[in-house]
PDB file of N, CA and C in Angstrom:
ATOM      1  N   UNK A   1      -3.466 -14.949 -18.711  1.00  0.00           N
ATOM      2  CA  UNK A   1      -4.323 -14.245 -19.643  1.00  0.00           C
ATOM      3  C   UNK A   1      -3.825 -12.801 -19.785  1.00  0.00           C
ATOM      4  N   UNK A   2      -3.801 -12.050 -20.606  1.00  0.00           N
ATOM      5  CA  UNK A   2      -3.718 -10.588 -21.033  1.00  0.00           C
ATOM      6  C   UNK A   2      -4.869  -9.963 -21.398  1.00  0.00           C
ATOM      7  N   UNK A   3      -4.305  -9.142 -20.750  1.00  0.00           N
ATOM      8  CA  UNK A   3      -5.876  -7.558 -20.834  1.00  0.00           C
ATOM      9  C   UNK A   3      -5.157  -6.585 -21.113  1.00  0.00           C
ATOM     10  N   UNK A   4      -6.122  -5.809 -21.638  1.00  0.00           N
ATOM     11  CA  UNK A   4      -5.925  -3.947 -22.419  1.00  0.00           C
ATOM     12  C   UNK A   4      -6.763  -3.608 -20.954  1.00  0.00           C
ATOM     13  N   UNK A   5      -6.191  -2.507 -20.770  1.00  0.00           N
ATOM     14  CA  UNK A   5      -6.328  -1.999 -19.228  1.00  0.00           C
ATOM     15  C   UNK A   5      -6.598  -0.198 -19.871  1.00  0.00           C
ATOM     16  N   UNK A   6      -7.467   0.348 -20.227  1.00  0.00           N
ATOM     17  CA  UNK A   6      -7.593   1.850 -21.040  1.00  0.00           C
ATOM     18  C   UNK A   6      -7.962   2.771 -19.241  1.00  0.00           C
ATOM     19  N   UNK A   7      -7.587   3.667 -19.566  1.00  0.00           N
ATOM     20  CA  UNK A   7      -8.366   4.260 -18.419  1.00  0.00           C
ATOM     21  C   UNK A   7      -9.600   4.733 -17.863  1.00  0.00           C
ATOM     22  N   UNK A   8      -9.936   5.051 -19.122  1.00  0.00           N
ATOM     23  CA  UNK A   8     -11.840   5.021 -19.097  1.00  0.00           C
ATOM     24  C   UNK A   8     -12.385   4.031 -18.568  1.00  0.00           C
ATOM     25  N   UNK A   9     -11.958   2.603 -18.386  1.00  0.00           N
ATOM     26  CA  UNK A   9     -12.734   1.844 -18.206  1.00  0.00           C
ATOM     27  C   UNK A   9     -12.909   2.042 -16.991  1.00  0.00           C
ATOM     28  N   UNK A  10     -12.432   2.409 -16.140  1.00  0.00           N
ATOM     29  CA  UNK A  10     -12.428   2.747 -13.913  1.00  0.00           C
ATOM     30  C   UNK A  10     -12.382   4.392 -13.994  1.00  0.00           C
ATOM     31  N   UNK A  11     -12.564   5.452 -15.357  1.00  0.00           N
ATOM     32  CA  UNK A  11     -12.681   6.554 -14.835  1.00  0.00           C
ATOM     33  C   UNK A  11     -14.252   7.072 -14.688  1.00  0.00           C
ATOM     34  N   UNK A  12     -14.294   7.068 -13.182  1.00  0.00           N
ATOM     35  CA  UNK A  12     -15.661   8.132 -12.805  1.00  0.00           C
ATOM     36  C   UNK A  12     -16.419   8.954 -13.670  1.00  0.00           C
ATOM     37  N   UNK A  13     -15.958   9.775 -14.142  1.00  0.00           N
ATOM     38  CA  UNK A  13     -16.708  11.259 -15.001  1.00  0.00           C
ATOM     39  C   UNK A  13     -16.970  10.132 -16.233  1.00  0.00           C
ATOM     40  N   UNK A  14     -16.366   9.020 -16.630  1.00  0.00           N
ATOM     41  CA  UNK A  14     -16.926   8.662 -17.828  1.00  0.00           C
ATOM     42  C   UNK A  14     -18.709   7.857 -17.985  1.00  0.00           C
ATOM     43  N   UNK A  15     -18.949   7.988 -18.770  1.00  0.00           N
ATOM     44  CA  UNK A  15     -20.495   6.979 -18.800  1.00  0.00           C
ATOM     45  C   UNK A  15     -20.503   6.116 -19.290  1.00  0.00           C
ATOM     46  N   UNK A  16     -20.810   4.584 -19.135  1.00  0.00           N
ATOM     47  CA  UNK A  16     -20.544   3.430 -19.842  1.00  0.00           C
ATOM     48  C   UNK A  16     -20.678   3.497 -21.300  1.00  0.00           C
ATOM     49  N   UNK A  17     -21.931   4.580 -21.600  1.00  0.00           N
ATOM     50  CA  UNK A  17     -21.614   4.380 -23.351  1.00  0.00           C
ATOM     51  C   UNK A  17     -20.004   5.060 -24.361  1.00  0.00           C
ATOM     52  N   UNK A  18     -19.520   6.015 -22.715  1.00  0.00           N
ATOM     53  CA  UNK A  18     -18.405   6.352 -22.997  1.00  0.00           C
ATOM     54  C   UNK A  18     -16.851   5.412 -23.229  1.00  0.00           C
ATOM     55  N   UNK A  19     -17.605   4.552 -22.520  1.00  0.00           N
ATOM     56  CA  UNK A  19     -16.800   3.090 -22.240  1.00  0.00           C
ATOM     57  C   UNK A  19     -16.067   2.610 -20.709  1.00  0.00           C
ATOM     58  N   UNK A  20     -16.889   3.239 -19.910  1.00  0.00           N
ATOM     59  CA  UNK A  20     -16.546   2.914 -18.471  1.00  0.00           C
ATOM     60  C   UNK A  20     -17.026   1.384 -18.447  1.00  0.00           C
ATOM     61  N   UNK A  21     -16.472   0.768 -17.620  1.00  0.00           N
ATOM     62  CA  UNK A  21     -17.040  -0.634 -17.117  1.00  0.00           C
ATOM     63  C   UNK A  21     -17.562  -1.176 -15.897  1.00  0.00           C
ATOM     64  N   UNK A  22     -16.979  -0.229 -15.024  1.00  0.00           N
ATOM     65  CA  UNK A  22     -17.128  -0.577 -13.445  1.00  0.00           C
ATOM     66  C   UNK A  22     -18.293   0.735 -13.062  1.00  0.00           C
ATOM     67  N   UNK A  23     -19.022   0.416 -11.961  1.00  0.00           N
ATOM     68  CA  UNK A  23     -20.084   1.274 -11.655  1.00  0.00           C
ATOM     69  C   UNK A  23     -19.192   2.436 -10.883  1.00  0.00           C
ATOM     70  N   UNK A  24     -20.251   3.402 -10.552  1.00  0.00           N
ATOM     71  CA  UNK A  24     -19.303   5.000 -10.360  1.00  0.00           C
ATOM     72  C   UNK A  24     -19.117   4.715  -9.208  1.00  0.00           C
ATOM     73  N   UNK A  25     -19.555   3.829  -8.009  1.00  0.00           N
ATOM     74  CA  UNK A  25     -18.846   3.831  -6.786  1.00  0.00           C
ATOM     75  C   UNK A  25     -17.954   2.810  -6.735  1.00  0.00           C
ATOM     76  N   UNK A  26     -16.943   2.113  -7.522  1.00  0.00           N
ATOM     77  CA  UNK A  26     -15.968   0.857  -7.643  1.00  0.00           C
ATOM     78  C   UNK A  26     -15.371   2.191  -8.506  1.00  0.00           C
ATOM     79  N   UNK A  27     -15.820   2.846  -9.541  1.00  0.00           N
ATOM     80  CA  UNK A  27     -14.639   3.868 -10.168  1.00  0.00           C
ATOM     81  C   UNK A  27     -14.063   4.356  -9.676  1.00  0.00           C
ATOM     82  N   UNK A  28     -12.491   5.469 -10.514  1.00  0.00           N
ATOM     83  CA  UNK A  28     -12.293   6.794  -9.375  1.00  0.00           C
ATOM     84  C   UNK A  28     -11.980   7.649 -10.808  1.00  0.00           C
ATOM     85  N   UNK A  29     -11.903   8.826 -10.191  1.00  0.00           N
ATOM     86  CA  UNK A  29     -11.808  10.173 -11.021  1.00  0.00           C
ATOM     87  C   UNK A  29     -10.668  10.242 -11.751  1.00  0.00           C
ATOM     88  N   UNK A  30     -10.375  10.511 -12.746  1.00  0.00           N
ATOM     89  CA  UNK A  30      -9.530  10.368 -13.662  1.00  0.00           C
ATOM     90  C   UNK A  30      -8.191   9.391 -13.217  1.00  0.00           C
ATOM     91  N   UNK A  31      -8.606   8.259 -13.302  1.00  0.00           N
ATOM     92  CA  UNK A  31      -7.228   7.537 -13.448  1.00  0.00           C
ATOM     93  C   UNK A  31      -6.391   8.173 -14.459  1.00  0.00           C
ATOM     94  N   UNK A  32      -4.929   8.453 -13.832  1.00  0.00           N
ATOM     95  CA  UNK A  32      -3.725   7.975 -14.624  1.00  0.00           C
ATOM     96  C   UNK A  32      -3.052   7.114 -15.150  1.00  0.00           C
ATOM     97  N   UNK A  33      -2.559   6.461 -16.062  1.00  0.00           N
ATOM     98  CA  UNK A  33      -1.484   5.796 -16.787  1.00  0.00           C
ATOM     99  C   UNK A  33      -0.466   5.221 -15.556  1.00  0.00           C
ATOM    100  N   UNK A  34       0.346   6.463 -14.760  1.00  0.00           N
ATOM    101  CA  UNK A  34       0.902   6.288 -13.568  1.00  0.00           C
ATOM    102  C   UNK A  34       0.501   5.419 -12.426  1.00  0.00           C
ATOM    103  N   UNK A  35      -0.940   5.966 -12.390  1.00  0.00           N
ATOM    104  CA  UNK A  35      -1.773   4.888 -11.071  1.00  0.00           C
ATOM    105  C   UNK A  35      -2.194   3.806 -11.219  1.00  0.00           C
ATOM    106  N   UNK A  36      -2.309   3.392 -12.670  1.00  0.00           N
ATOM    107  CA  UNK A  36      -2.524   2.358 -12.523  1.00  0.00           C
ATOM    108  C   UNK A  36      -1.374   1.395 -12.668  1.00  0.00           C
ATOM    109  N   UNK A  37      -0.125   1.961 -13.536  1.00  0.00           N
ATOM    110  CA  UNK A  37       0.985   0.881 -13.292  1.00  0.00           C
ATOM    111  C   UNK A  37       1.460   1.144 -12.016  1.00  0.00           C
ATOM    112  N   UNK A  38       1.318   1.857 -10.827  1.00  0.00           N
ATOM    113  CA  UNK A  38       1.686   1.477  -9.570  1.00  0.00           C
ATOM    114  C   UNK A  38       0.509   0.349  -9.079  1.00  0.00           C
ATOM    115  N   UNK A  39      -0.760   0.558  -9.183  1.00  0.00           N
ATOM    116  CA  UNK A  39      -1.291  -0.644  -8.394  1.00  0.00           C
ATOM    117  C   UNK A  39      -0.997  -1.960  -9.519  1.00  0.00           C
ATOM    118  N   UNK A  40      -0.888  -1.490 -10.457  1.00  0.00           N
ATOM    119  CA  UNK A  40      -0.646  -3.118 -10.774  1.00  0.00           C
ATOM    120  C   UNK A  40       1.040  -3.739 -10.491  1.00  0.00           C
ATOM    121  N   UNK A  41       2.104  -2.759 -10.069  1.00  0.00           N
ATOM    122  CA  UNK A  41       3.413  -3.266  -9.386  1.00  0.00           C
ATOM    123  C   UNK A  41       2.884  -3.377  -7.919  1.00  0.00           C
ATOM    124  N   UNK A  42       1.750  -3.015  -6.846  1.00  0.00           N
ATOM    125  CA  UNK A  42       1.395  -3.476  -5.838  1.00  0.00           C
ATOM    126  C   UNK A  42       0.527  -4.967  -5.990  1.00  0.00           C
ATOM    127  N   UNK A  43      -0.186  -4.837  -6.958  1.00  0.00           N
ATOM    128  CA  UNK A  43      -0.977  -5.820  -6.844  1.00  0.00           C
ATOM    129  C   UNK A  43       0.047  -7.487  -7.291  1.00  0.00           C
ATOM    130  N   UNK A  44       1.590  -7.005  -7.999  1.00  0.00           N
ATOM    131  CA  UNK A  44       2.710  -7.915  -8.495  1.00  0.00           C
ATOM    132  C   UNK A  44       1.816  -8.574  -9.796  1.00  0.00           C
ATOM    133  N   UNK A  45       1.605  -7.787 -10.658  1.00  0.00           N
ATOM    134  CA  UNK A  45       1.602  -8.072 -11.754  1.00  0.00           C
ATOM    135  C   UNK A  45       2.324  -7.421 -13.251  1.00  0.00           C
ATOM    136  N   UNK A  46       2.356  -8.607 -13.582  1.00  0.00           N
ATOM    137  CA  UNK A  46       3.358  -8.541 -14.999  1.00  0.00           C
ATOM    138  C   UNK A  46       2.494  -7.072 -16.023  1.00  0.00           C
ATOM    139  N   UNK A  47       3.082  -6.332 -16.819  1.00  0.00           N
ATOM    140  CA  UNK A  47       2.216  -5.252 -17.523  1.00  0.00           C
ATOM    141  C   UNK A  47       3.321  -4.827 -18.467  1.00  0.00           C
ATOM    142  N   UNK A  48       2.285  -4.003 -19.520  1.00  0.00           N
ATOM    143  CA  UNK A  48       3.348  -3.093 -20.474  1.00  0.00           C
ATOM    144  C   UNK A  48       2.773  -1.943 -20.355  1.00  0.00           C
ATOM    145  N   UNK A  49       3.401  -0.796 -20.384  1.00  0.00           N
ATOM    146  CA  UNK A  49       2.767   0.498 -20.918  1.00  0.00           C
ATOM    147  C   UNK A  49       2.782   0.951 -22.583  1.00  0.00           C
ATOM    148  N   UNK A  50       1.910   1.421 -22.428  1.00  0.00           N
ATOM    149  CA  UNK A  50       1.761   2.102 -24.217  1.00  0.00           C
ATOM    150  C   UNK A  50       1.145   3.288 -24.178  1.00  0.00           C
ATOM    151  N   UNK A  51       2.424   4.305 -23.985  1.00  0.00           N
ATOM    152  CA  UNK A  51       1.592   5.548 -24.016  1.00  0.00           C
ATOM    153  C   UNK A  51       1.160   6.401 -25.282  1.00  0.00           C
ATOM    154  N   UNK A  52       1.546   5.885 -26.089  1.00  0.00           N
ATOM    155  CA  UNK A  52       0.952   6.790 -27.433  1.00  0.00           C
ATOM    156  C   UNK A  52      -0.018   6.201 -27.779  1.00  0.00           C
ATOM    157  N   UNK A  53      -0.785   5.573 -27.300  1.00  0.00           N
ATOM    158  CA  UNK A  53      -1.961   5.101 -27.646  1.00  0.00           C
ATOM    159  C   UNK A  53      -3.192   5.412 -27.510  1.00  0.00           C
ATOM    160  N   UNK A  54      -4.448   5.812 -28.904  1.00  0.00           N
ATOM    161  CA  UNK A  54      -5.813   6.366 -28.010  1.00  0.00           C
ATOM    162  C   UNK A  54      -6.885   5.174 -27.974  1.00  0.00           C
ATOM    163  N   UNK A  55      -7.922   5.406 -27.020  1.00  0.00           N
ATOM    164  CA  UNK A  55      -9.062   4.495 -26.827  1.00  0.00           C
ATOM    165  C   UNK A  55      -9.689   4.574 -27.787  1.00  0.00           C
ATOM    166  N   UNK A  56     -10.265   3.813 -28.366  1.00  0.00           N
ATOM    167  CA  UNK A  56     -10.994   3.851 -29.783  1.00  0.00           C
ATOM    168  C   UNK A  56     -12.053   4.789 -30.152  1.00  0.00           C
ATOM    169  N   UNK A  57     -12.924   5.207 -28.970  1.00  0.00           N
ATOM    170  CA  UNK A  57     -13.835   6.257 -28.812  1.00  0.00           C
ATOM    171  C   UNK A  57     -13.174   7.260 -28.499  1.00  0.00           C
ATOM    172  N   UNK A  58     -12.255   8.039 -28.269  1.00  0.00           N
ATOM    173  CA  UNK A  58     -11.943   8.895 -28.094  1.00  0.00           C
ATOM    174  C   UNK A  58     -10.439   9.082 -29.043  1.00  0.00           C
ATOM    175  N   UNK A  59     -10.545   8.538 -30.252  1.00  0.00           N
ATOM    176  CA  UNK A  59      -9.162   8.246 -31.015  1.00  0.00           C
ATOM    177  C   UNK A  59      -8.314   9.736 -30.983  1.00  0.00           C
ATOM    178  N   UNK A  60      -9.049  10.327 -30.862  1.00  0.00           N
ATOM    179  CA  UNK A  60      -7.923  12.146 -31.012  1.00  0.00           C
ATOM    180  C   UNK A  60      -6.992  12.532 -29.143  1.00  0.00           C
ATOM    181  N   UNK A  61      -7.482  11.419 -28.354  1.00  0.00           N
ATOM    182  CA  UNK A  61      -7.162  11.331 -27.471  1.00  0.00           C
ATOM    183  C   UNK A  61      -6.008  10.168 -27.135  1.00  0.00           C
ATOM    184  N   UNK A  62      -4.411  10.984 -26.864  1.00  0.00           N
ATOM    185  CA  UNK A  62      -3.774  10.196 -26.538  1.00  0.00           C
ATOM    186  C   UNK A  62      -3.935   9.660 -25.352  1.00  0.00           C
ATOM    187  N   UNK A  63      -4.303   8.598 -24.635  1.00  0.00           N
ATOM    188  CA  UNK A  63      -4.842   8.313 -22.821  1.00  0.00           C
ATOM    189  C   UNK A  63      -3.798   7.080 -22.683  1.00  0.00           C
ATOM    190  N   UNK A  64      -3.238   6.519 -24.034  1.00  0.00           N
ATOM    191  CA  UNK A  64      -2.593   5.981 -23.155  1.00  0.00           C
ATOM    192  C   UNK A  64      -2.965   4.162 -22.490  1.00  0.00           C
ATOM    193  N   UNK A  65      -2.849   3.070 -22.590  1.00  0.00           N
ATOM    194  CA  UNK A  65      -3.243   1.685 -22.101  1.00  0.00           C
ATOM    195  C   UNK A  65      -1.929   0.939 -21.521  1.00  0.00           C
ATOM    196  N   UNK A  66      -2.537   0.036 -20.842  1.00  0.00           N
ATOM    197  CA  UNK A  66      -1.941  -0.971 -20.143  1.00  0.00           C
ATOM    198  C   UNK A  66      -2.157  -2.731 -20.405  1.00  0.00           C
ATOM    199  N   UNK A  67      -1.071  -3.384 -20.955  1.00  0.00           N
ATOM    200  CA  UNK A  67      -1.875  -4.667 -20.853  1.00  0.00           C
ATOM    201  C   UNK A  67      -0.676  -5.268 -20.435  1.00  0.00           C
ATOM    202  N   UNK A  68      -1.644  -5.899 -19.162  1.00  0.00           N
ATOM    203  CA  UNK A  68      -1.568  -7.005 -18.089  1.00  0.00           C
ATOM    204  C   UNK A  68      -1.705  -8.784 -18.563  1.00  0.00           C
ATOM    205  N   UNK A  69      -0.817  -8.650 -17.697  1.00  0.00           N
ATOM    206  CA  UNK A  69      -0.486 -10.804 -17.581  1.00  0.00           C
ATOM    207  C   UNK A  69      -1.384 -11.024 -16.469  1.00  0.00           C
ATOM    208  N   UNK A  70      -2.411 -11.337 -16.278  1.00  0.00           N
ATOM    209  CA  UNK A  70      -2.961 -11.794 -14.957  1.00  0.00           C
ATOM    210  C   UNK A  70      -3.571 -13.085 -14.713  1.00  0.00           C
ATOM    211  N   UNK A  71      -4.219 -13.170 -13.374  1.00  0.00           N
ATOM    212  CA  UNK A  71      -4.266 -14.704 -13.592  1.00  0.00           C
ATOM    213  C   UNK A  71      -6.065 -14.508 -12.817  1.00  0.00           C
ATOM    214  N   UNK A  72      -6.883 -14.099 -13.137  1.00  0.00           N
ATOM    215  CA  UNK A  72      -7.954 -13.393 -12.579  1.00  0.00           C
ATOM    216  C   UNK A  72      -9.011 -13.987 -13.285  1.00  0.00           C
ATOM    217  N   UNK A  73     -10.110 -14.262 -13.214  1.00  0.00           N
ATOM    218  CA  UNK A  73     -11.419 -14.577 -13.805  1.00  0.00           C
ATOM    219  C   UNK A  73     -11.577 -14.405 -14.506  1.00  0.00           C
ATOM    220  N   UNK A  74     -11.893 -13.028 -14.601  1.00  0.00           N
ATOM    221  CA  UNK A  74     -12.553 -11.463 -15.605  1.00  0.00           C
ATOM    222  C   UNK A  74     -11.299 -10.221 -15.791  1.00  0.00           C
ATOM    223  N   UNK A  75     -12.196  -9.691 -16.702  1.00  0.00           N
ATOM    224  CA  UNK A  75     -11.398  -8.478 -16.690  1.00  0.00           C
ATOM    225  C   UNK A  75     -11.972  -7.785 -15.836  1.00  0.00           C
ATOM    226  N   UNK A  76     -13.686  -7.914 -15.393  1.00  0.00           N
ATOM    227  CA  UNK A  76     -13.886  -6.880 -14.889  1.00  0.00           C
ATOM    228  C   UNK A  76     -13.415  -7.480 -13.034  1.00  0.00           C
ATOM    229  N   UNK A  77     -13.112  -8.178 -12.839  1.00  0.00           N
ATOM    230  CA  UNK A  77     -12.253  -8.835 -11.565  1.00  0.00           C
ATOM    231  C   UNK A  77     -10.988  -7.954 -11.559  1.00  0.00           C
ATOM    232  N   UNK A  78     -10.390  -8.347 -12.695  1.00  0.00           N
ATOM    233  CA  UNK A  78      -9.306  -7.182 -12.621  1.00  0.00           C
ATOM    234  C   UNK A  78      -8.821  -5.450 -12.333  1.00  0.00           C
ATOM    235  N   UNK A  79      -9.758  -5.465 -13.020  1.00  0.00           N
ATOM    236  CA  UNK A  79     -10.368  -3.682 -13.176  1.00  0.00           C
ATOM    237  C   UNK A  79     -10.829  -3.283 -11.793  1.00  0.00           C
ATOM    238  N   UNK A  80     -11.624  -4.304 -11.016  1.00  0.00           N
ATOM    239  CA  UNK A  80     -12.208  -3.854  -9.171  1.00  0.00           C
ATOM    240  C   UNK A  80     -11.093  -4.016  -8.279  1.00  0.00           C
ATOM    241  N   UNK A  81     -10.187  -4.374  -8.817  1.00  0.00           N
ATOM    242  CA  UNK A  81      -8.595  -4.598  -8.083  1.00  0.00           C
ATOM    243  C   UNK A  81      -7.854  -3.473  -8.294  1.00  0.00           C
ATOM    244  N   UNK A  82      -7.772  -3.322  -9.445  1.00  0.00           N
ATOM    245  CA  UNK A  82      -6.909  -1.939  -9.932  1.00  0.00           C
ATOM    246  C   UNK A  82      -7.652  -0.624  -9.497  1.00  0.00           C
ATOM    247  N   UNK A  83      -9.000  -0.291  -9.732  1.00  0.00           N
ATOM    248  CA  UNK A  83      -9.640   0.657  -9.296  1.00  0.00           C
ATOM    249  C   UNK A  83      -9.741   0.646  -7.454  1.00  0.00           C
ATOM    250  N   UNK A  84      -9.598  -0.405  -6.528  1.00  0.00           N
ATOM    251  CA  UNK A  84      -9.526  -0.219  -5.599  1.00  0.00           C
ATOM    252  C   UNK A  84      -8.132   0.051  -4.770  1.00  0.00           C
ATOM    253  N   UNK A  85      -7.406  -0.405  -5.544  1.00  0.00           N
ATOM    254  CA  UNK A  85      -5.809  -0.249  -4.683  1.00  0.00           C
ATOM    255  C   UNK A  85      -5.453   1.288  -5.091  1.00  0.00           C
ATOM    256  N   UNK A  86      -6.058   1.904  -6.511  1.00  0.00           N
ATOM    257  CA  UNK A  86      -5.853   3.501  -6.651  1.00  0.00           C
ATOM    258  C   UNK A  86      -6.310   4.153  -5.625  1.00  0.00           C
ATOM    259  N   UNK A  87      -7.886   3.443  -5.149  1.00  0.00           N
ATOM    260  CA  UNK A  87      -8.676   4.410  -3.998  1.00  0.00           C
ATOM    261  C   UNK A  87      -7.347   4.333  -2.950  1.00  0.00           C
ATOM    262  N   UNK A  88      -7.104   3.141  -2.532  1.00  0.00           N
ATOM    263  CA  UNK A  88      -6.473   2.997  -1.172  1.00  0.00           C
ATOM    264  C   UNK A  88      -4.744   3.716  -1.616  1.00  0.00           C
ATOM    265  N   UNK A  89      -4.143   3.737  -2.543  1.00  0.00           N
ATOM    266  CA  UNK A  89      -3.053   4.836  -2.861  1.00  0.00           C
ATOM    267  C   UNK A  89      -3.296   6.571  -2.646  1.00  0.00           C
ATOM    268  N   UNK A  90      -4.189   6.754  -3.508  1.00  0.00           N
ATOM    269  CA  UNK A  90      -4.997   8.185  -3.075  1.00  0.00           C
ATOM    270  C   UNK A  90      -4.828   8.289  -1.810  1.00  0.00           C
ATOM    271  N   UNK A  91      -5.823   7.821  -0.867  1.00  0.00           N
ATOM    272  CA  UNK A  91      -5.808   7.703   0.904  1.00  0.00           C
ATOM    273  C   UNK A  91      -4.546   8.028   1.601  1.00  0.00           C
ATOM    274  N   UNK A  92      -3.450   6.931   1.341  1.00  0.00           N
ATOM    275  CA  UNK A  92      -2.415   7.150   2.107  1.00  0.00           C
ATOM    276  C   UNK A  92      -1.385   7.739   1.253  1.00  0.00           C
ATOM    277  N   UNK A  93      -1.518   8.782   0.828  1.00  0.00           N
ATOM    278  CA  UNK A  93      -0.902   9.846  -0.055  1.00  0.00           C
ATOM    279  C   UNK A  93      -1.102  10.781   0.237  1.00  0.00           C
TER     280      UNK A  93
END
């Protein structure tokens, strides 16, 4: 399956009507573009980057997406994977 992976969706400071998806303690504070294609080369999944790209709510905002080959339930299964291997990168960094 393929997913659009935006960063809002696991960033903290955002509010779901902002388009977060995951609750603020599974989030983290401004994901990067960077962090998340490292946990998704930890987690060994297939991905593209697209950095000139904006989130639809925030279209004047280049942020940037990711879409993933995965083999996962949900997206939001996906997203508690990616948002947790950032926490645990952060940590031992």
């Amino acid at each position: 399956m393929e997913t659009i992976v935006w960063p809002v969706y696991i960033n903290s400071n955002h509010s779901r009507k902002e388009g977060r998806m995951l609750s603020i303690e599974e989030s983290v504070e401004e994901p990067k573009i960077r962090e998340i294609s490292q946990a998704l080369r930890r987690l060994k999944l297939q991905y593209t980057v697209e950095h000139e790209k904006s989130f639809p709510g925030s279209w004047w905002e280049k942020s940037g997406r990711v879409v993933v080959t995965h083999e996962y339930a949900t997206k939001l299964e996906l997203l508690r994977k990616i948002a947790n291997t950032i926490k645990i990168n952060r940590v031992s960094n």
